[in-house]
C-alpha atoms as a PDB file:
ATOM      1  CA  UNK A   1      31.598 -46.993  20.729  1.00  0.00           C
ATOM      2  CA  UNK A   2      29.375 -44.171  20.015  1.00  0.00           C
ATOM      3  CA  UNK A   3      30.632 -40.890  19.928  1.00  0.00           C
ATOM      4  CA  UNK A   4      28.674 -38.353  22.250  1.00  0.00           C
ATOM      5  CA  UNK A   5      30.832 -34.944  21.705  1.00  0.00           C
ATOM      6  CA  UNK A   6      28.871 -32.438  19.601  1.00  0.00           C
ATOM      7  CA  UNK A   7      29.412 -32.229  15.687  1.00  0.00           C
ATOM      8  CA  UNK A   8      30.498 -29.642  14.424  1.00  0.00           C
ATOM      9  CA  UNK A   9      28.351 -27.414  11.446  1.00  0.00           C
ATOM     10  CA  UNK A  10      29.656 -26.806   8.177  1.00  0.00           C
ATOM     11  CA  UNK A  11      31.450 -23.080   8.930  1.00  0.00           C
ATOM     12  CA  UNK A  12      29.005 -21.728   6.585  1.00  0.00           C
ATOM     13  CA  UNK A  13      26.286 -22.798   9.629  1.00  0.00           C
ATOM     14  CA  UNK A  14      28.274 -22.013  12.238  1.00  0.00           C
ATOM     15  CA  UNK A  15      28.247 -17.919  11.976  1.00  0.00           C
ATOM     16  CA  UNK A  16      25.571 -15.932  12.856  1.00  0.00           C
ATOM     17  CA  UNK A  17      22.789 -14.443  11.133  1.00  0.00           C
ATOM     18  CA  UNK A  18      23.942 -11.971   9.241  1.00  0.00           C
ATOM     19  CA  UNK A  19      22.200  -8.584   8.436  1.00  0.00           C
ATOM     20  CA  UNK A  20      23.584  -8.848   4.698  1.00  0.00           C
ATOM     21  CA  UNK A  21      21.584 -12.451   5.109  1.00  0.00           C
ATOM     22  CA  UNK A  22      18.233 -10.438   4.975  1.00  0.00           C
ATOM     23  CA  UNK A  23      18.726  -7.081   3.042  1.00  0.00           C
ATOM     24  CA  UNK A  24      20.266  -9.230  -0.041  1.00  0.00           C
ATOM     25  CA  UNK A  25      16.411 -10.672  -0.867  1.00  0.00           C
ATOM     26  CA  UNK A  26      14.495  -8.379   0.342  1.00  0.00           C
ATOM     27  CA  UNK A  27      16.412  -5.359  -1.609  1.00  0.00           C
ATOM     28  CA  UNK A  28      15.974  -7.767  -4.500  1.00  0.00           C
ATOM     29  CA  UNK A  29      12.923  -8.238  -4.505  1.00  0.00           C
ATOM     30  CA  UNK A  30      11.955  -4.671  -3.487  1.00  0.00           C
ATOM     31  CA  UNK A  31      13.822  -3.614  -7.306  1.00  0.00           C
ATOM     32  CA  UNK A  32      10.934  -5.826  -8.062  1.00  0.00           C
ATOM     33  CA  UNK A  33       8.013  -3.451  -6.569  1.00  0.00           C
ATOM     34  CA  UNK A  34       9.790  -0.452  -7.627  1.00  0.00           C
ATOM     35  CA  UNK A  35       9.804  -2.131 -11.434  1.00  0.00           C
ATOM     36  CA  UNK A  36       5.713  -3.121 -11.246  1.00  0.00           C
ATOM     37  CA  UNK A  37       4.711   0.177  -9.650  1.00  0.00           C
ATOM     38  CA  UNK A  38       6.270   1.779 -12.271  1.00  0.00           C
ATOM     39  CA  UNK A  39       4.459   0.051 -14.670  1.00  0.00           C
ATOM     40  CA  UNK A  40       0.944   0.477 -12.705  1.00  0.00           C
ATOM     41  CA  UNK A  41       2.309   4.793 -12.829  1.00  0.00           C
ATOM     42  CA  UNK A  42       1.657   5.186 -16.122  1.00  0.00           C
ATOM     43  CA  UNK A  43      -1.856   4.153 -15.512  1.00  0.00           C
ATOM     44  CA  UNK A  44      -2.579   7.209 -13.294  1.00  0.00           C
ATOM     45  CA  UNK A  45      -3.783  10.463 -15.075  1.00  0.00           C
ATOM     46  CA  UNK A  46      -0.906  13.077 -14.753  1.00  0.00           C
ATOM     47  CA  UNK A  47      -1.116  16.004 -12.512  1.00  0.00           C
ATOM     48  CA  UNK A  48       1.187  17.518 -10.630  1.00  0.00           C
ATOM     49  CA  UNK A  49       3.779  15.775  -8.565  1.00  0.00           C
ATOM     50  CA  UNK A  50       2.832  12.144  -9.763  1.00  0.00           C
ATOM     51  CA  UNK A  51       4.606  13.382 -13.152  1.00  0.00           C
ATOM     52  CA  UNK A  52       7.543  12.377 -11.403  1.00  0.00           C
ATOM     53  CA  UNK A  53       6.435   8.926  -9.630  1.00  0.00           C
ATOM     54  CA  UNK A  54       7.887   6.953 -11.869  1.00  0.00           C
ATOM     55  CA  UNK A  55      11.305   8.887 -12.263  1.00  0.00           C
ATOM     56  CA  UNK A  56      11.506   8.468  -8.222  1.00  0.00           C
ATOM     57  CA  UNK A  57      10.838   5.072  -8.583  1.00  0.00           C
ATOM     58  CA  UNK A  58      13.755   4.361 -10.676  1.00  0.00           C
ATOM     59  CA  UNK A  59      15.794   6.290  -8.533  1.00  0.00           C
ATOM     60  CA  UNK A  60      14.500   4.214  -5.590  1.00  0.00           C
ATOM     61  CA  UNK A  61      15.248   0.974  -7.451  1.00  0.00           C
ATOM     62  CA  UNK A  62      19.075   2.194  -7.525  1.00  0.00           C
ATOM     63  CA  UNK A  63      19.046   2.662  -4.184  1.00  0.00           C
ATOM     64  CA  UNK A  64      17.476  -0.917  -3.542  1.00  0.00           C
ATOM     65  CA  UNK A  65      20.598  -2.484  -5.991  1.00  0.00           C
ATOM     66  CA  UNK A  66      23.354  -0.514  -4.669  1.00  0.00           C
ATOM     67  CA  UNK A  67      21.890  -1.986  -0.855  1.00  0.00           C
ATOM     68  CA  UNK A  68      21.669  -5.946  -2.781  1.00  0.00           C
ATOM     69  CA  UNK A  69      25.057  -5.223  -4.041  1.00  0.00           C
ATOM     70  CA  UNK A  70      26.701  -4.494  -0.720  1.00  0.00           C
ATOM     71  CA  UNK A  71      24.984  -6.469   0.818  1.00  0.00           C
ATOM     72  CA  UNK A  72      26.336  -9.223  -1.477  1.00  0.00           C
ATOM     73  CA  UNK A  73      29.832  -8.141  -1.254  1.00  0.00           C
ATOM     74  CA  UNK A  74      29.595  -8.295   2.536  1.00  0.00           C
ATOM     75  CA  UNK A  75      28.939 -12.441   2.238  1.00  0.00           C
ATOM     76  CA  UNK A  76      31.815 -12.772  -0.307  1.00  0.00           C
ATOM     77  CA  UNK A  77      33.852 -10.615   1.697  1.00  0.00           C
ATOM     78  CA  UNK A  78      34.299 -11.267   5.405  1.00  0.00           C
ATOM     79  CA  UNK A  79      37.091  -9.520   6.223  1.00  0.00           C
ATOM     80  CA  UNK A  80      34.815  -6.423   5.249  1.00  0.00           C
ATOM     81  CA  UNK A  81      31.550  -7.679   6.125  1.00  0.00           C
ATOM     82  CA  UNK A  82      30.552  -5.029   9.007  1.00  0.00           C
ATOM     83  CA  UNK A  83      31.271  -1.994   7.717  1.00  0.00           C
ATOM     84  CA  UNK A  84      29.756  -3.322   3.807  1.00  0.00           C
ATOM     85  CA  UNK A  85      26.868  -4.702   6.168  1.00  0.00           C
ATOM     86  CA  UNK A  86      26.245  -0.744   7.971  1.00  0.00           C
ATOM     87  CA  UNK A  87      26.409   0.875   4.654  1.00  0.00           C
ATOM     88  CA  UNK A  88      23.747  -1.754   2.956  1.00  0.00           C
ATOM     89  CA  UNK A  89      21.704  -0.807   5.804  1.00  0.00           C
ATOM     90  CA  UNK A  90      21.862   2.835   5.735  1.00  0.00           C
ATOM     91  CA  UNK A  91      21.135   2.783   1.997  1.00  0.00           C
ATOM     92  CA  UNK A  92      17.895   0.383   2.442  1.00  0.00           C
ATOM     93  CA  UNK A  93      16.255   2.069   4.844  1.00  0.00           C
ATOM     94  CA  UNK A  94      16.716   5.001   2.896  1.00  0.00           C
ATOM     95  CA  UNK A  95      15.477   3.339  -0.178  1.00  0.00           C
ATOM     96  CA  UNK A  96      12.414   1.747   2.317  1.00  0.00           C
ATOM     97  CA  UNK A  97      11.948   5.680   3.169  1.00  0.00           C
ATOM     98  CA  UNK A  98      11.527   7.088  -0.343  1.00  0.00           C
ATOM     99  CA  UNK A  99       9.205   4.346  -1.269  1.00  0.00           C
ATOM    100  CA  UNK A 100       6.699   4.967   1.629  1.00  0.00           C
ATOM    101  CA  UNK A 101       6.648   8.307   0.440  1.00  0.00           C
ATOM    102  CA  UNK A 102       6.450   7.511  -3.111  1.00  0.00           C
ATOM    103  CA  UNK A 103       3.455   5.677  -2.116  1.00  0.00           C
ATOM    104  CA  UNK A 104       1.703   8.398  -0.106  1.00  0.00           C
ATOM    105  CA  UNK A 105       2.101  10.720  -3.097  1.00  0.00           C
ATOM    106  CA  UNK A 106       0.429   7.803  -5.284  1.00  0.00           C
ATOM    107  CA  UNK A 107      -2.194   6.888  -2.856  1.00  0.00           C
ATOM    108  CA  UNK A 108      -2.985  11.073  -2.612  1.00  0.00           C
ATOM    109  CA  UNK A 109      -2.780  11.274  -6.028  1.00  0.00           C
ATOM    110  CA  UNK A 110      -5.747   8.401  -6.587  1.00  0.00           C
ATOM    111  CA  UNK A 111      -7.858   9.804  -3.917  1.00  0.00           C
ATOM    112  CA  UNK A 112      -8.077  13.353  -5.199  1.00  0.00           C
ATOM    113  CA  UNK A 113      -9.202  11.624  -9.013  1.00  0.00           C
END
């Protein structure tokens, strides 16, 4: 006898995609950006507002872990997950914000040298 009904997915499979599924790596790996550009900062002669490049940068990369570490909390947590899930949001595209910014003042920065 074969059996025809449908199998059911480990539960871990059978939720949706979560938000908190995407904003966990890429917040991660956007700490990683903030980390090299500040690096590559200290390489640009220092005028006026890029001075401070790499001090926003470090704020941005707080930004980017306190997003990663809701975002985390909201998989571990389920009972919580939406509201930790709105919050991780809020804070990333925040974070995403300051860093296109950030690199606008760079970029200007370059072009003027």
């Amino acid at each position: 006898m074969s059996d025809s009904s449908p199998k059911k997915e480990p539960a871990i499979h059978s939720r949706k995609s979560r938000l908190a599924d995407h904003i966990l790596p890429s917040s991660a790996t956007m700490i990683g950006v903030c980390m090299t550009v500040i690096s590559v900062s200290q390489l640009i002669p220092k005028h006026s507002i890029s001075r401070h490049v790499d001090d926003l940068l470090a704020f941005d990369s707080l930004f980017f872990l306190a997003s990663a570490m809701l975002s985390y909390f909201s998989i571990r947590h389920p009972d919580q997950a939406e509201k930790l899930e709105q919050v991780a949001d809020i804070i990333f595209l925040v974070a995403i914000a300051l860093m296109v910014i950030i690199g606008f003042v760079v970029s200007f920065e370059l072009m003027i040298d």
